[in-house]
C-alpha atoms as a PDB file:
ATOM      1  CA  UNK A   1      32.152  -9.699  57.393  1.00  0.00           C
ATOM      2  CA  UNK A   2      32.279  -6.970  54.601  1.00  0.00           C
ATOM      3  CA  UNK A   3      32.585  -8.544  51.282  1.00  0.00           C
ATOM      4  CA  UNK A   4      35.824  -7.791  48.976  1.00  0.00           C
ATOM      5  CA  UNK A   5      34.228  -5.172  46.581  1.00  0.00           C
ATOM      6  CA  UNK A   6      35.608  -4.861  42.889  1.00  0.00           C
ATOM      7  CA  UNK A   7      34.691  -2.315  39.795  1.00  0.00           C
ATOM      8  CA  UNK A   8      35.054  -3.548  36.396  1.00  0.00           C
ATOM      9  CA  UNK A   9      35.172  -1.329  33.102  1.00  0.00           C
ATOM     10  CA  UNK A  10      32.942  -3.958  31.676  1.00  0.00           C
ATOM     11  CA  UNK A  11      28.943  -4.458  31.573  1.00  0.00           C
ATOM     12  CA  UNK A  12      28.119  -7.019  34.501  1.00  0.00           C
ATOM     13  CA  UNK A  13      24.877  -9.551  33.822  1.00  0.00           C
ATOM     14  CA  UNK A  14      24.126 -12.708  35.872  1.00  0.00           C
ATOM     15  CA  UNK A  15      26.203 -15.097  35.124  1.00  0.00           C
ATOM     16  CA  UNK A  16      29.911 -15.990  34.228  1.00  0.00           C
ATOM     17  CA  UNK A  17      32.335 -13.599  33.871  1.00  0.00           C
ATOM     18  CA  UNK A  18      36.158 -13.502  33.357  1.00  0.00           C
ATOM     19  CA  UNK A  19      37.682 -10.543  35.218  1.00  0.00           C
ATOM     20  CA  UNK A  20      40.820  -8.437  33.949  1.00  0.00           C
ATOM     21  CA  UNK A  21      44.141  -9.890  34.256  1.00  0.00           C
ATOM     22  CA  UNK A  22      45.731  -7.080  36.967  1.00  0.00           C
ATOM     23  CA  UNK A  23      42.152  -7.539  38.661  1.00  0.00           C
ATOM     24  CA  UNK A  24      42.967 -11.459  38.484  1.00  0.00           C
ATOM     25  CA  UNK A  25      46.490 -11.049  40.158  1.00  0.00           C
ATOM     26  CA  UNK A  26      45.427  -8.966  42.843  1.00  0.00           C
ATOM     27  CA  UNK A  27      42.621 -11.481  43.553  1.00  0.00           C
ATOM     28  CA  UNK A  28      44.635 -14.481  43.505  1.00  0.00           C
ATOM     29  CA  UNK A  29      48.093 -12.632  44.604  1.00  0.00           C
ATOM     30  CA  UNK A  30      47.753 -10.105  47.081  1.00  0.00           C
ATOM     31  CA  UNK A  31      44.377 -10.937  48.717  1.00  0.00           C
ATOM     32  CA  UNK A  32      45.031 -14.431  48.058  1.00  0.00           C
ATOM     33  CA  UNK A  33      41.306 -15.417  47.389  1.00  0.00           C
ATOM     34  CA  UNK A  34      40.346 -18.836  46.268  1.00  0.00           C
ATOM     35  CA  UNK A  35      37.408 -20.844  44.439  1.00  0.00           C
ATOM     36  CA  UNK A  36      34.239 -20.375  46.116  1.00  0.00           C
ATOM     37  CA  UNK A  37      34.627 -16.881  47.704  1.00  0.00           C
ATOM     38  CA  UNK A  38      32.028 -14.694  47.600  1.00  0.00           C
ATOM     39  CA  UNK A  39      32.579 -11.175  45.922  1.00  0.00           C
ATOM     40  CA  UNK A  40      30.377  -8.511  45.260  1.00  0.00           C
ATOM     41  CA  UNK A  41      31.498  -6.510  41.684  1.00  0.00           C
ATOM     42  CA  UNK A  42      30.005  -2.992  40.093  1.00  0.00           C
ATOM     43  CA  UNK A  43      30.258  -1.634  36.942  1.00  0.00           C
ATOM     44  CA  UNK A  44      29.505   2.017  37.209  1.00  0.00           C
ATOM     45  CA  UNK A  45      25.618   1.615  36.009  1.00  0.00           C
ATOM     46  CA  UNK A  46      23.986   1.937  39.200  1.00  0.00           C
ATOM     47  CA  UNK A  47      24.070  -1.663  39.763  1.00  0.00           C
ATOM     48  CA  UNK A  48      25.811  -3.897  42.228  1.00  0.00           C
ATOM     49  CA  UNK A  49      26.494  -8.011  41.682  1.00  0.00           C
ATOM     50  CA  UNK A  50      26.776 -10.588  44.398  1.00  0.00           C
ATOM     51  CA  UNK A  51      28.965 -13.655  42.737  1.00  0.00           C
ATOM     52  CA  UNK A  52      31.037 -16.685  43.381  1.00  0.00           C
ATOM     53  CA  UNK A  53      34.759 -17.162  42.557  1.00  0.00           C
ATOM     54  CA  UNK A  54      34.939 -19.843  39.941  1.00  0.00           C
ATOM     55  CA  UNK A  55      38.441 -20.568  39.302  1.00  0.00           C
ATOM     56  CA  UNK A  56      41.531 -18.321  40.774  1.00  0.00           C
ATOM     57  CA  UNK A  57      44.422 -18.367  39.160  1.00  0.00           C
ATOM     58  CA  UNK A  58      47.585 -15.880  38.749  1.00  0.00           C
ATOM     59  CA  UNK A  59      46.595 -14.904  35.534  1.00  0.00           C
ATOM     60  CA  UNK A  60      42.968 -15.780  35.154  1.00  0.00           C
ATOM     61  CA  UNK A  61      39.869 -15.432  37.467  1.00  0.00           C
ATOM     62  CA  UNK A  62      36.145 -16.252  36.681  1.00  0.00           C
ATOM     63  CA  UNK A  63      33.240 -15.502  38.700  1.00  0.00           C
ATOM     64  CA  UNK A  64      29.545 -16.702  38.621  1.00  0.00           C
ATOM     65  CA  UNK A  65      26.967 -12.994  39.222  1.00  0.00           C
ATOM     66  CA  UNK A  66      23.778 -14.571  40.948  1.00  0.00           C
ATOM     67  CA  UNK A  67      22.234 -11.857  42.219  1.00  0.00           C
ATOM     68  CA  UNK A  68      21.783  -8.052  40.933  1.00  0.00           C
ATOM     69  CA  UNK A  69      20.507  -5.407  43.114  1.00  0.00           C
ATOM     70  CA  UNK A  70      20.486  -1.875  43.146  1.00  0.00           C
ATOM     71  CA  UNK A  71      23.700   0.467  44.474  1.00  0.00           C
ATOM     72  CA  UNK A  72      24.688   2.673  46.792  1.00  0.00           C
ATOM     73  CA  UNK A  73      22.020   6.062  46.076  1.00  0.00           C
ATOM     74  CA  UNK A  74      23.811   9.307  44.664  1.00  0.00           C
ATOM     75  CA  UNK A  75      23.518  12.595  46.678  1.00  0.00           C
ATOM     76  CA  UNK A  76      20.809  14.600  45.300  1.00  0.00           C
ATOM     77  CA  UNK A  77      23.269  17.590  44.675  1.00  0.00           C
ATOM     78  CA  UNK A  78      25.626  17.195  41.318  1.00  0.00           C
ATOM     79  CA  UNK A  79      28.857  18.580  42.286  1.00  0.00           C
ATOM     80  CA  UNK A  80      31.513  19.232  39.693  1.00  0.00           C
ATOM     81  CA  UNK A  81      34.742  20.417  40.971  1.00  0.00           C
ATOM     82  CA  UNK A  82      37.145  21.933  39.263  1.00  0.00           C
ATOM     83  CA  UNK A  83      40.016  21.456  41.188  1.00  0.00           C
ATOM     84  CA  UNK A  84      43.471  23.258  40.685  1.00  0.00           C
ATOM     85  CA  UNK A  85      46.307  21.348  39.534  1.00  0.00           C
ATOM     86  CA  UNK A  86      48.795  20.275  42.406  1.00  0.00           C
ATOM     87  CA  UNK A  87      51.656  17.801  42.536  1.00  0.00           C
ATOM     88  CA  UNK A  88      51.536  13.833  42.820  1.00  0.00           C
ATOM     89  CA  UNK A  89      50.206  12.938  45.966  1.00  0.00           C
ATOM     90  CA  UNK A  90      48.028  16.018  47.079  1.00  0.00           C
ATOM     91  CA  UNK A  91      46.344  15.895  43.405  1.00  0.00           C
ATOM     92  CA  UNK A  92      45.655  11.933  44.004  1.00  0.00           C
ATOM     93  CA  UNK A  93      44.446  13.016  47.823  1.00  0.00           C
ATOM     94  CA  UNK A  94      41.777  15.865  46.598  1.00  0.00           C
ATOM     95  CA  UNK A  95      40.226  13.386  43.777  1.00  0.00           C
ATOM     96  CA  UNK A  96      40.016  10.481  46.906  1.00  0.00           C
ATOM     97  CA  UNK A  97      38.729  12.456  48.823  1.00  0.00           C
ATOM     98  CA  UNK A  98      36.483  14.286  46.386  1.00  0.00           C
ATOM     99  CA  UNK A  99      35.361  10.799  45.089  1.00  0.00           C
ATOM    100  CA  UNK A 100      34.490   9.792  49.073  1.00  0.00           C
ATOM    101  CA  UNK A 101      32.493  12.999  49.649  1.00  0.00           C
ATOM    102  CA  UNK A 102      29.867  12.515  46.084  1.00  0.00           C
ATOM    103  CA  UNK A 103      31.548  14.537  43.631  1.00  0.00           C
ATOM    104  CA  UNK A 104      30.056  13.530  40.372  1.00  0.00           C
ATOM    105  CA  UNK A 105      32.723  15.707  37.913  1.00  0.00           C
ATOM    106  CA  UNK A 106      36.174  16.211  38.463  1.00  0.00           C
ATOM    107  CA  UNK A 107      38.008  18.843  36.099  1.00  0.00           C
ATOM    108  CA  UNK A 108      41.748  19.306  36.838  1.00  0.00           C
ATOM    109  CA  UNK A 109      42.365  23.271  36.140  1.00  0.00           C
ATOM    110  CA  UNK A 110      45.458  24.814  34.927  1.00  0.00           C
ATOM    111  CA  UNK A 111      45.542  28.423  36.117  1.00  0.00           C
ATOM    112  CA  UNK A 112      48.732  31.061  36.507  1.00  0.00           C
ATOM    113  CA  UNK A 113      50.540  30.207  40.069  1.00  0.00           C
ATOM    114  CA  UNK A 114      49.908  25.874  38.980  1.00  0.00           C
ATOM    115  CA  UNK A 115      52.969  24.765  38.786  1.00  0.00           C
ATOM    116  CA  UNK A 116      52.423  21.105  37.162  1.00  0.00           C
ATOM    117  CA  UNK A 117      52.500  21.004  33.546  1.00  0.00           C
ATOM    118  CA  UNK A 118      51.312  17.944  31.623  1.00  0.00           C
ATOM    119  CA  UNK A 119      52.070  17.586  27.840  1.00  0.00           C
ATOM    120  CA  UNK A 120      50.188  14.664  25.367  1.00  0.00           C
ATOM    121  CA  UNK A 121      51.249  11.391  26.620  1.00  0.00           C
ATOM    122  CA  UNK A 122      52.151  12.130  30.125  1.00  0.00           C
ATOM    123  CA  UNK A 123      48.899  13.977  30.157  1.00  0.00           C
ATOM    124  CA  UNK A 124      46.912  10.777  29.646  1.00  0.00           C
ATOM    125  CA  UNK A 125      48.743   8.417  31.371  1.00  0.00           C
ATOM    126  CA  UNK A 126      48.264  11.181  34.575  1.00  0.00           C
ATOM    127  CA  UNK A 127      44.556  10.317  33.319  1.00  0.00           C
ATOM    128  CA  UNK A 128      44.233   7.111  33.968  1.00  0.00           C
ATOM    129  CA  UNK A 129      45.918   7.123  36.823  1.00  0.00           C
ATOM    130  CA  UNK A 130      43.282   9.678  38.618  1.00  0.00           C
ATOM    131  CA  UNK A 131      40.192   7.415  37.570  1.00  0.00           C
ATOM    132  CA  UNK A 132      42.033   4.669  39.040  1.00  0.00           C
ATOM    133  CA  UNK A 133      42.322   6.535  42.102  1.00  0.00           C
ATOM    134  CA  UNK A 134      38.812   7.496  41.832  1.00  0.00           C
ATOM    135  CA  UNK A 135      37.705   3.670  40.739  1.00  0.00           C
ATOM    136  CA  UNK A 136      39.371   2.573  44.218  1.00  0.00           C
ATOM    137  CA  UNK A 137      37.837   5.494  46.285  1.00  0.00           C
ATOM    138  CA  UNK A 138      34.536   3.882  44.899  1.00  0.00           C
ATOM    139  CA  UNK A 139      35.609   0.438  46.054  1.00  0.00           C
ATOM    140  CA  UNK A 140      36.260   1.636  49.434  1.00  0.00           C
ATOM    141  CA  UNK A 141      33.197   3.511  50.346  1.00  0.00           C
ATOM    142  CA  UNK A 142      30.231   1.599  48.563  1.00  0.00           C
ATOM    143  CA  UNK A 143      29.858   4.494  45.596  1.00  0.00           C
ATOM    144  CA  UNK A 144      27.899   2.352  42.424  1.00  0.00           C
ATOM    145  CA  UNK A 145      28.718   5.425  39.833  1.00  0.00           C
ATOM    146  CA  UNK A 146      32.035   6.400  39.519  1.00  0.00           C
ATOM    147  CA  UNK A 147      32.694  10.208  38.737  1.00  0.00           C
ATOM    148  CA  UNK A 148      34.186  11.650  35.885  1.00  0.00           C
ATOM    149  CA  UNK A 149      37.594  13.017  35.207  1.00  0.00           C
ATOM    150  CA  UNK A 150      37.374  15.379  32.903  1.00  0.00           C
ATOM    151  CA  UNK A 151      40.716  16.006  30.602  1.00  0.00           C
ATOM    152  CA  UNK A 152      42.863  19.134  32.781  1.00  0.00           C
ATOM    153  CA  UNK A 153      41.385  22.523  31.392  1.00  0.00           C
ATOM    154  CA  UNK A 154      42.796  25.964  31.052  1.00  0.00           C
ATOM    155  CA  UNK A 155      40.612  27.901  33.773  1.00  0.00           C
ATOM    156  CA  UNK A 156      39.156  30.398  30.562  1.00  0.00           C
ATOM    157  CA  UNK A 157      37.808  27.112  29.171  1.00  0.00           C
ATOM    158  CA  UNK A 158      36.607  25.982  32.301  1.00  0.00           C
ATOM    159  CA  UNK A 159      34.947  29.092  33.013  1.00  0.00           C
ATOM    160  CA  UNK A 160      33.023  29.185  29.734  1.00  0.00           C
ATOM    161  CA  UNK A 161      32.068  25.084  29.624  1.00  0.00           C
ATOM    162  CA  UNK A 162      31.120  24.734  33.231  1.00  0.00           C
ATOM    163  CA  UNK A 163      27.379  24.466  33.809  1.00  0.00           C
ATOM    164  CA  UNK A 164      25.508  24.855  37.229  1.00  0.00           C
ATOM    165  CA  UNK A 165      22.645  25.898  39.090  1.00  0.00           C
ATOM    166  CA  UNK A 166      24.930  27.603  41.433  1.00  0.00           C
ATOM    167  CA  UNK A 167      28.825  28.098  41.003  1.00  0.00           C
ATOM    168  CA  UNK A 168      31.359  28.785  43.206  1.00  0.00           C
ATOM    169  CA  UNK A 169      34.718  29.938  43.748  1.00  0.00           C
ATOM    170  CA  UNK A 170      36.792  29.597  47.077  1.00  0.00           C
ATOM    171  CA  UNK A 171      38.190  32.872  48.899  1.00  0.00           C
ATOM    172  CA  UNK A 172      39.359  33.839  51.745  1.00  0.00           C
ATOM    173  CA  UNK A 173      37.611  36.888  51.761  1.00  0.00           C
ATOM    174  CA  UNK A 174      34.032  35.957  50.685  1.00  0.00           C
ATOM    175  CA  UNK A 175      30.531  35.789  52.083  1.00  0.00           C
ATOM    176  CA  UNK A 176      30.155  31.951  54.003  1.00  0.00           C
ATOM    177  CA  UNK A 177      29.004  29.387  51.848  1.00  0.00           C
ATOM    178  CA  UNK A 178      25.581  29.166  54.245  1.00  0.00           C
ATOM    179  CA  UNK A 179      24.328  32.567  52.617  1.00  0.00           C
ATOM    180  CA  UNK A 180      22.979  30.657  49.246  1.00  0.00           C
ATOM    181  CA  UNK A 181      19.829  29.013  48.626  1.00  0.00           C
ATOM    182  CA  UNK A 182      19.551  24.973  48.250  1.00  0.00           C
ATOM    183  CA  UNK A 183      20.811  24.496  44.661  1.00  0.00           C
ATOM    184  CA  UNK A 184      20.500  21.044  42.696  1.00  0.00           C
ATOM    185  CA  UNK A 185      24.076  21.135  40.879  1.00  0.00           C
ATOM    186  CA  UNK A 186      26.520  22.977  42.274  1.00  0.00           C
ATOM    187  CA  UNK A 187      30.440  23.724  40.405  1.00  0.00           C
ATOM    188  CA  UNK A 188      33.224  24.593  42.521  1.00  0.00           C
ATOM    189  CA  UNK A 189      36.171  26.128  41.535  1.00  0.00           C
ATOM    190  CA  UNK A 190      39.436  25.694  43.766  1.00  0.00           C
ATOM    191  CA  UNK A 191      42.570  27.418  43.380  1.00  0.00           C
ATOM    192  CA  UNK A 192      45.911  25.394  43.490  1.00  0.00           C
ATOM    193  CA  UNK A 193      49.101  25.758  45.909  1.00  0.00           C
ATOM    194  CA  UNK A 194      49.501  29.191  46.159  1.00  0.00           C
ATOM    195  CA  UNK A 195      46.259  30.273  45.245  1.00  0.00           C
ATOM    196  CA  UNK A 196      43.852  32.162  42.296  1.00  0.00           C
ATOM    197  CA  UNK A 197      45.231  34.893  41.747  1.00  0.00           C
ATOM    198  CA  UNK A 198      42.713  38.168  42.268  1.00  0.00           C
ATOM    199  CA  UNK A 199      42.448  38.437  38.227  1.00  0.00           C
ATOM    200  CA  UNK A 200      41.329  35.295  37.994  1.00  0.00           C
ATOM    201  CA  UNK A 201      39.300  35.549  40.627  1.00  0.00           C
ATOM    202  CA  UNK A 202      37.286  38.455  39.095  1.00  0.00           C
ATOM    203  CA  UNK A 203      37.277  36.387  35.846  1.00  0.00           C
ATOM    204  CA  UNK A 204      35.530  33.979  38.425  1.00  0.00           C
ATOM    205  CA  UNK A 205      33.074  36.362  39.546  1.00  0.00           C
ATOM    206  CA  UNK A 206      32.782  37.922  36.098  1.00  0.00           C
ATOM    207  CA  UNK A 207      31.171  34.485  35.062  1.00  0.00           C
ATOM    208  CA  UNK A 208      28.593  34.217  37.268  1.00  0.00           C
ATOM    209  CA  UNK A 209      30.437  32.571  39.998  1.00  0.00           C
ATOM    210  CA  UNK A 210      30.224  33.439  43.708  1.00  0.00           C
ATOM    211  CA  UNK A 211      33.368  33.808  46.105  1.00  0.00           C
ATOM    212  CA  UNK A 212      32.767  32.263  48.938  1.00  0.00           C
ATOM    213  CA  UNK A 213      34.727  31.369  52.081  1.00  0.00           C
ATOM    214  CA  UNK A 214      34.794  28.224  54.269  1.00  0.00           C
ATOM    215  CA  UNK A 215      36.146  29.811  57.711  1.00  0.00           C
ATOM    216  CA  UNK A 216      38.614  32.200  59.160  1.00  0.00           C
ATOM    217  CA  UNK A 217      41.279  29.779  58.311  1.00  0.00           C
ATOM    218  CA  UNK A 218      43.064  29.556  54.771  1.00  0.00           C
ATOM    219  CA  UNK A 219      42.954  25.803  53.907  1.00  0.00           C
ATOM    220  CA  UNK A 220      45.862  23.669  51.526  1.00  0.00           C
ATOM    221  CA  UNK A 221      44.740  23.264  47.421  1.00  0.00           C
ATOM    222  CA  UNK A 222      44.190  19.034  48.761  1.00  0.00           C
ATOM    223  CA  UNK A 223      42.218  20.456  52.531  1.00  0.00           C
ATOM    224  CA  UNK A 224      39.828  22.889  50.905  1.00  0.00           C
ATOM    225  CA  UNK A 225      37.690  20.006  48.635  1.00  0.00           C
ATOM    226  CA  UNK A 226      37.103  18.011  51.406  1.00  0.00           C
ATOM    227  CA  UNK A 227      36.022  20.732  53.923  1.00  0.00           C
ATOM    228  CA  UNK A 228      34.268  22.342  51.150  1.00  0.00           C
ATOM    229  CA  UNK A 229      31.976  19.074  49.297  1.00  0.00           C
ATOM    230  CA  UNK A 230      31.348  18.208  53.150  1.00  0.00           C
ATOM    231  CA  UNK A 231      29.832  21.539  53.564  1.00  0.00           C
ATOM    232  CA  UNK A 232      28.201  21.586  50.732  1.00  0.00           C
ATOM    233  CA  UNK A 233      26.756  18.486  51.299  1.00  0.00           C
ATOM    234  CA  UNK A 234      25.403  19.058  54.750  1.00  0.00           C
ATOM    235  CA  UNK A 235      23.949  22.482  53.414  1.00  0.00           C
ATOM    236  CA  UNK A 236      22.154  21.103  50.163  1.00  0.00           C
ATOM    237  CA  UNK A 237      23.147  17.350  49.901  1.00  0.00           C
ATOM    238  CA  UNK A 238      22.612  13.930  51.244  1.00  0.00           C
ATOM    239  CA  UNK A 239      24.818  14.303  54.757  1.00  0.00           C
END
């Protein structure tokens, strides 16, 4: 039987260890876990903990760490994904999925036909709610590093910050993916609904980036990460 599988924001070290309240209530509430169940936690070093549930209660959990061992390996390609901005659930879907498939970066881009728009506070709260999603994509498929989600980006910026053996931007009209040698960090760039536009496109290609195309078939802004980091993956990574 699979152990329940937890991240915490805080260093883990053998021993005892109090875990967040909301962690607490979905321990005790929802999976209805109880003193003496075993638990495995991570903390995004690296490093996975075997434990013991202490004391469960609605509010408060503890948990003895007796054994430390190392975690699940990362792919040998570093993948950062810039990933056009879409709305609620198909955003939340590409960083799952993205998070599932080894992406270590994730950069939401703003670009001309996006048409989300995210202003100071709802910007951040729309921030912690994708490393959540990303934190539980971890818990679900045995990841030990969780990736990164980078504040959303104007695509000028990204195109001057990103950094990358090899970079790439999806089109449908493009040489396959298969025509580049094995790189060891990779950025993609992915349009949103609708699409880059062929400006930005050129602006793409203009900075070093290569268009590239994943099939005869044009794929949805939340589709094309997860064809596209499986791909990639299989070509150059760990699949």
């Amino acid at each position: 039987m699979r152990l329940s599988r937890f991240f915490t924001d805080t260093p883990l070290s053998l021993g005892e260890h109090e875990l967040p309240e909301a962690q607490a209530h979905y321990i005790s509430r929802v999976l209805r876990m109880g003193d003496g169940d075993a638990v495995q936690l991570f903390d995004g070093s690296g490093h996975e903990f075997l434990g013991t549930l202490l004391e469960v209660g609605k509010k408060r959990v503890t948990v003895q760490l007796t054994e430390r061992f190392a975690g699940q390996t990362e792919s040998p390609l570093h993948i950062h994904l810039g990933q056009g901005l879409s709305r609620g659930e198909r955003m939340d879907w590409a960083i799952q999925k993205a998070t599932e498939l080894g992406v270590n970066e994730i950069t939401p881009i703003f670009s001309d036909r996006c048409e989300v728009r995210l202003k100071d506070e709802r910007a951040d709260k729309r921030l912690l709610h994708w490393r959540q999603v990303a934190i539980s994509a971890c818990e679900q498929c045995g990841r030990s590093t969780v990736p990164v989600i980078h504040p959303p980006l104007l695509l000028a910026d990204w195109l001057k910050q990103a950094e990358a053996e090899l970079k790439l931007v999806l089109h449908p009209v493009a040489e396959p993916m298969i025509s580049h040698a094995r790189p060891a960090s990779l950025a993609f760039l992915i349009g949103p609904e609708g699409g880059l536009t062929d400006a930005e496109v050129e602006a793409a290609q203009s900075a070093d980036y290569h268009a590239a195309r994943l099939g005869p078939r044009v794929l949805r802004t939340e589709t094309a990460p997860v064809v596209a980091l499986a791909v990639a993956q299989q070509l150059w990574g760990d699949f």
